[in-house]
N, C-alpha and C. Protein backbone atom coordinates (compact mmCIF):
# COMPACT_ATOMS: atom_id res chain seq x y z
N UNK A 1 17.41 -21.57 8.38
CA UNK A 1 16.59 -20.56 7.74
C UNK A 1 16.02 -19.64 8.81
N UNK A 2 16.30 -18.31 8.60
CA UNK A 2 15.60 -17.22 9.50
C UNK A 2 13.94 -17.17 9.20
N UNK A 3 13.60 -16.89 10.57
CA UNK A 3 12.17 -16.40 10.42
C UNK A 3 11.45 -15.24 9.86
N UNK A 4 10.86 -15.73 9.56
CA UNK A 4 10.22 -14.22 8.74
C UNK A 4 8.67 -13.60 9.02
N UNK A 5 8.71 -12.25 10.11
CA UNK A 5 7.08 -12.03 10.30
C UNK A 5 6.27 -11.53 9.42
N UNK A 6 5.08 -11.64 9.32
CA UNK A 6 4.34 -11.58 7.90
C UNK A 6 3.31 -10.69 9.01
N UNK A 7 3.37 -9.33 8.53
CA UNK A 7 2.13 -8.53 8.88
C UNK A 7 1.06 -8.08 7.85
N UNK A 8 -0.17 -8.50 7.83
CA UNK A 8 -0.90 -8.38 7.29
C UNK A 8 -1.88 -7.01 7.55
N UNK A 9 -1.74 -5.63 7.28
CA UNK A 9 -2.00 -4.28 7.77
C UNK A 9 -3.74 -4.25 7.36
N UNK A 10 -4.19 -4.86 6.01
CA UNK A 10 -4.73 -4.18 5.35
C UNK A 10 -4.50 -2.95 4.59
N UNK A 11 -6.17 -1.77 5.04
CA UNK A 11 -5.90 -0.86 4.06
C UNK A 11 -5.32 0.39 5.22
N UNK A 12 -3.97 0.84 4.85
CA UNK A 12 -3.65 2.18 5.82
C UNK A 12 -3.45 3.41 4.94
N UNK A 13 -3.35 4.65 5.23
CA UNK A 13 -3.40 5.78 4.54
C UNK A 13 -1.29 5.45 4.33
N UNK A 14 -1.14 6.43 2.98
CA UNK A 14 -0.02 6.01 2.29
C UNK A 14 0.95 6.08 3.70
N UNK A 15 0.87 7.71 4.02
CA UNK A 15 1.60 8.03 4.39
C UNK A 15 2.02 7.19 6.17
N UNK A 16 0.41 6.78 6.07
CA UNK A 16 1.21 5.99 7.54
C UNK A 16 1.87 4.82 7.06
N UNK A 17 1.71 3.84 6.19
CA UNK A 17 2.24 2.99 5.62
C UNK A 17 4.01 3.50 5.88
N UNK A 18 4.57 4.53 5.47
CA UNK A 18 5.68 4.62 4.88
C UNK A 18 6.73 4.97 6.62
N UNK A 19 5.55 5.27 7.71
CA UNK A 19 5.99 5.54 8.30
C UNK A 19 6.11 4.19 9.26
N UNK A 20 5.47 3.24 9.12
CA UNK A 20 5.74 2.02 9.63
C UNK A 20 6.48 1.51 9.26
N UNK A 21 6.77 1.58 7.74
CA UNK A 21 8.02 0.86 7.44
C UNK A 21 9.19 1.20 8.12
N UNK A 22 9.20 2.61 7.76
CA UNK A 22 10.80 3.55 8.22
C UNK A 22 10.94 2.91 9.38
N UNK A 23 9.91 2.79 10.72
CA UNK A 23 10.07 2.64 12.19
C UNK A 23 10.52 0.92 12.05
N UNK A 24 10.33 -0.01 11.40
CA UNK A 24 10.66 -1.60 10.83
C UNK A 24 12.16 -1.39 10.32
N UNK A 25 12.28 -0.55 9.40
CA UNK A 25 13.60 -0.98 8.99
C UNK A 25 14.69 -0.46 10.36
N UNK A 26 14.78 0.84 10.86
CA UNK A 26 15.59 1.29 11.59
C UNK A 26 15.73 0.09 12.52
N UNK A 27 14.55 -0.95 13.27
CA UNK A 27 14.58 -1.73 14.28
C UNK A 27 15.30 -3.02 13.58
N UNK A 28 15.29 -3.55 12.25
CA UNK A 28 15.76 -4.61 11.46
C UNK A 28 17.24 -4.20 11.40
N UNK A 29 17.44 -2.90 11.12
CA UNK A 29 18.97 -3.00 11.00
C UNK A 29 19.58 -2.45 11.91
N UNK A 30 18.94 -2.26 13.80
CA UNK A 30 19.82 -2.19 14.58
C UNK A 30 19.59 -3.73 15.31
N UNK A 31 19.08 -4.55 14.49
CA UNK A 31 19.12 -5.93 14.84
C UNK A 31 18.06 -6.41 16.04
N UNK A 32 16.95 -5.49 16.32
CA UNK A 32 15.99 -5.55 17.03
C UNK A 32 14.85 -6.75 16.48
N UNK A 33 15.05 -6.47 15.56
CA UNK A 33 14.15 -7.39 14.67
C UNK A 33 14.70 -8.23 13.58
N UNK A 34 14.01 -9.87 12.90
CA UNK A 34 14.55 -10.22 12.25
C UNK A 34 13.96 -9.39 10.41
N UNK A 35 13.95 -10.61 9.75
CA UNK A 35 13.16 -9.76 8.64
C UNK A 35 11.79 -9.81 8.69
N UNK A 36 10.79 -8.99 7.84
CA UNK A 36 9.52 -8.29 8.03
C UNK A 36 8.83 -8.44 6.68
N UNK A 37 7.39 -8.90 6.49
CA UNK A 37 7.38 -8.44 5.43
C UNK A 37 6.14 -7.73 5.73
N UNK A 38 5.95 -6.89 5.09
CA UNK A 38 4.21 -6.18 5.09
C UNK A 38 3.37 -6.24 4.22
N UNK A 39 1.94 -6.31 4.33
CA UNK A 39 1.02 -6.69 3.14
C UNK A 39 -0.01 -5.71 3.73
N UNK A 40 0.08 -4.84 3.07
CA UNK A 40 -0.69 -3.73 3.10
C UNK A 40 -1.45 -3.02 1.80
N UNK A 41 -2.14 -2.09 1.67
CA UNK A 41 -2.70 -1.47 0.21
C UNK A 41 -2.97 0.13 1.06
N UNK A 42 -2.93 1.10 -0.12
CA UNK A 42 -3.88 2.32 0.48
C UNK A 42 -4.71 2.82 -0.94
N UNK A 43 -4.93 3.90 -0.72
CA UNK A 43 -6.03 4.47 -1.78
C UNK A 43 -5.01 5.33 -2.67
N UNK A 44 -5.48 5.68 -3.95
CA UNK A 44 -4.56 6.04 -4.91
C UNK A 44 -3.89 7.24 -4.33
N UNK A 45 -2.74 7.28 -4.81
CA UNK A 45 -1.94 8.23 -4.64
C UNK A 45 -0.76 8.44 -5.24
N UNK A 46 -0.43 10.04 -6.05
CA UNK A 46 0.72 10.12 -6.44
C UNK A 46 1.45 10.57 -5.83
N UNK A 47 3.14 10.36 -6.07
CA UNK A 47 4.25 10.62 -5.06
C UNK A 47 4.99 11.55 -6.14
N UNK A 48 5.42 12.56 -5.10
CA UNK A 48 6.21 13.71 -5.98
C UNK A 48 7.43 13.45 -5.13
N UNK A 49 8.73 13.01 -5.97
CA UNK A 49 10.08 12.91 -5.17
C UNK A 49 10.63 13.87 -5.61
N UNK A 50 12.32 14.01 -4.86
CA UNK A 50 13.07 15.11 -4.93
C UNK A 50 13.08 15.87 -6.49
N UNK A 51 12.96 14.98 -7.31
CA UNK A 51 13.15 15.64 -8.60
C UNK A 51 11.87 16.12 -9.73
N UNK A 52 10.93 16.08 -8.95
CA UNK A 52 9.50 16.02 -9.27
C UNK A 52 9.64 18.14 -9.72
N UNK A 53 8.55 18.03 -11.00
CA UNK A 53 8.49 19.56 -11.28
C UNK A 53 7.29 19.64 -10.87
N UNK A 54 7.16 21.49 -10.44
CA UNK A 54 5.95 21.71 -10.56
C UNK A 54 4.78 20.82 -12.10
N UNK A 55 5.12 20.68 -12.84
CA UNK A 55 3.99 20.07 -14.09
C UNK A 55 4.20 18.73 -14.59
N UNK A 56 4.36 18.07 -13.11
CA UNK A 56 4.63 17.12 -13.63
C UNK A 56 2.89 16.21 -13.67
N UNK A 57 2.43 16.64 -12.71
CA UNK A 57 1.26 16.50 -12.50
C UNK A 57 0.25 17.35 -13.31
N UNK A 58 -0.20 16.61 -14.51
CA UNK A 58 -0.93 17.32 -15.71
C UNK A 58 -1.49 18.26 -15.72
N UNK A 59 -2.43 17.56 -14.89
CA UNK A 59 -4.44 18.58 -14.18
C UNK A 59 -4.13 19.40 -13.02
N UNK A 60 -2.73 18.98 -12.65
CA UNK A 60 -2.11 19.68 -10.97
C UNK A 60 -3.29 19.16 -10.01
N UNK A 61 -2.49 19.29 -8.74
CA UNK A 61 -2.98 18.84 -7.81
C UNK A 61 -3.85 18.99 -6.96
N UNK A 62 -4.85 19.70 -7.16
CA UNK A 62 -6.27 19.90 -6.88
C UNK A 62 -7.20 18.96 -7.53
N UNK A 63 -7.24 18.57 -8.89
CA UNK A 63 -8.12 17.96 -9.65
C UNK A 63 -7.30 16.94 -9.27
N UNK A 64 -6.14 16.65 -8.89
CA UNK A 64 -6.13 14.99 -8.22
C UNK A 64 -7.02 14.71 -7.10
N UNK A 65 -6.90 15.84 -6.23
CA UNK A 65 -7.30 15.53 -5.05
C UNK A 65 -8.87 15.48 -4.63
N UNK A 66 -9.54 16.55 -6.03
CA UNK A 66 -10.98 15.99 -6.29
C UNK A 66 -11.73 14.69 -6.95
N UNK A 67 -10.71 14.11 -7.91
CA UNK A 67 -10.58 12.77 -8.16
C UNK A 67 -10.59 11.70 -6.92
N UNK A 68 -10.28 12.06 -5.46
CA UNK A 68 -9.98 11.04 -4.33
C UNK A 68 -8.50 10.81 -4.77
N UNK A 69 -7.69 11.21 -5.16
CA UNK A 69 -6.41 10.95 -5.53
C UNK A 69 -5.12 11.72 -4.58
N UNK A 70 -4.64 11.02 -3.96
CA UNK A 70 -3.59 12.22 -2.69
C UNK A 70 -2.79 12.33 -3.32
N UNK A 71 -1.93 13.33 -2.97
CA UNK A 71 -0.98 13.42 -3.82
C UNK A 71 0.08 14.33 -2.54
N UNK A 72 1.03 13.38 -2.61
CA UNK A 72 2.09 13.53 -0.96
C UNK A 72 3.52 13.60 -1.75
N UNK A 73 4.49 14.65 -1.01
CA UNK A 73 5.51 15.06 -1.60
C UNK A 73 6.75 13.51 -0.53
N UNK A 74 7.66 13.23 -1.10
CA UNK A 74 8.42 12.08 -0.65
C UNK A 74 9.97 12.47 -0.62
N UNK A 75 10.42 11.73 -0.03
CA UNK A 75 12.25 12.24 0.06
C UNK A 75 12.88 11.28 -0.74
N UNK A 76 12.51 10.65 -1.87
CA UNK A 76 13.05 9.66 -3.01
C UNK A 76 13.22 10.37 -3.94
């Protein structure tokens, strides 16, 4: 049975979250690393991916972002 590291982050902002992963997987699948898991949370946030409309976001994205709500565009 392979080992498995268990990082426990806490709370990180989304976007660094996504960028730790990316930098984990590239190192997992040039075999730098074994597998990973992460246990992390951040503060609400909606994700607008490639196929996202302008309305998709009801109130649009100002009244998210006065809510405390981020709202970050994604390459999914």
């Amino acid at each position: 049975m392979a080992d498995l590291l268990v990082c426990h982050l806490g709370r990180v902002p989304y976007e660094e979250g996504v960028e730790i992963q990316e930098r984990l997987r590239s190192r997992v699948q040039e075999g730098e690393l074994g597998e990973v898991l992460l246990l992390l949370e951040h503060d609400p946030v909606y994700t607008l991916g490639r196929r996202s409309e302008p309305g998709d976001l009801g109130l649009g994205e100002d009244w998210c972002r006065a809510q405390g709500i981020d709202v970050v565009k994604t390459q999914r």
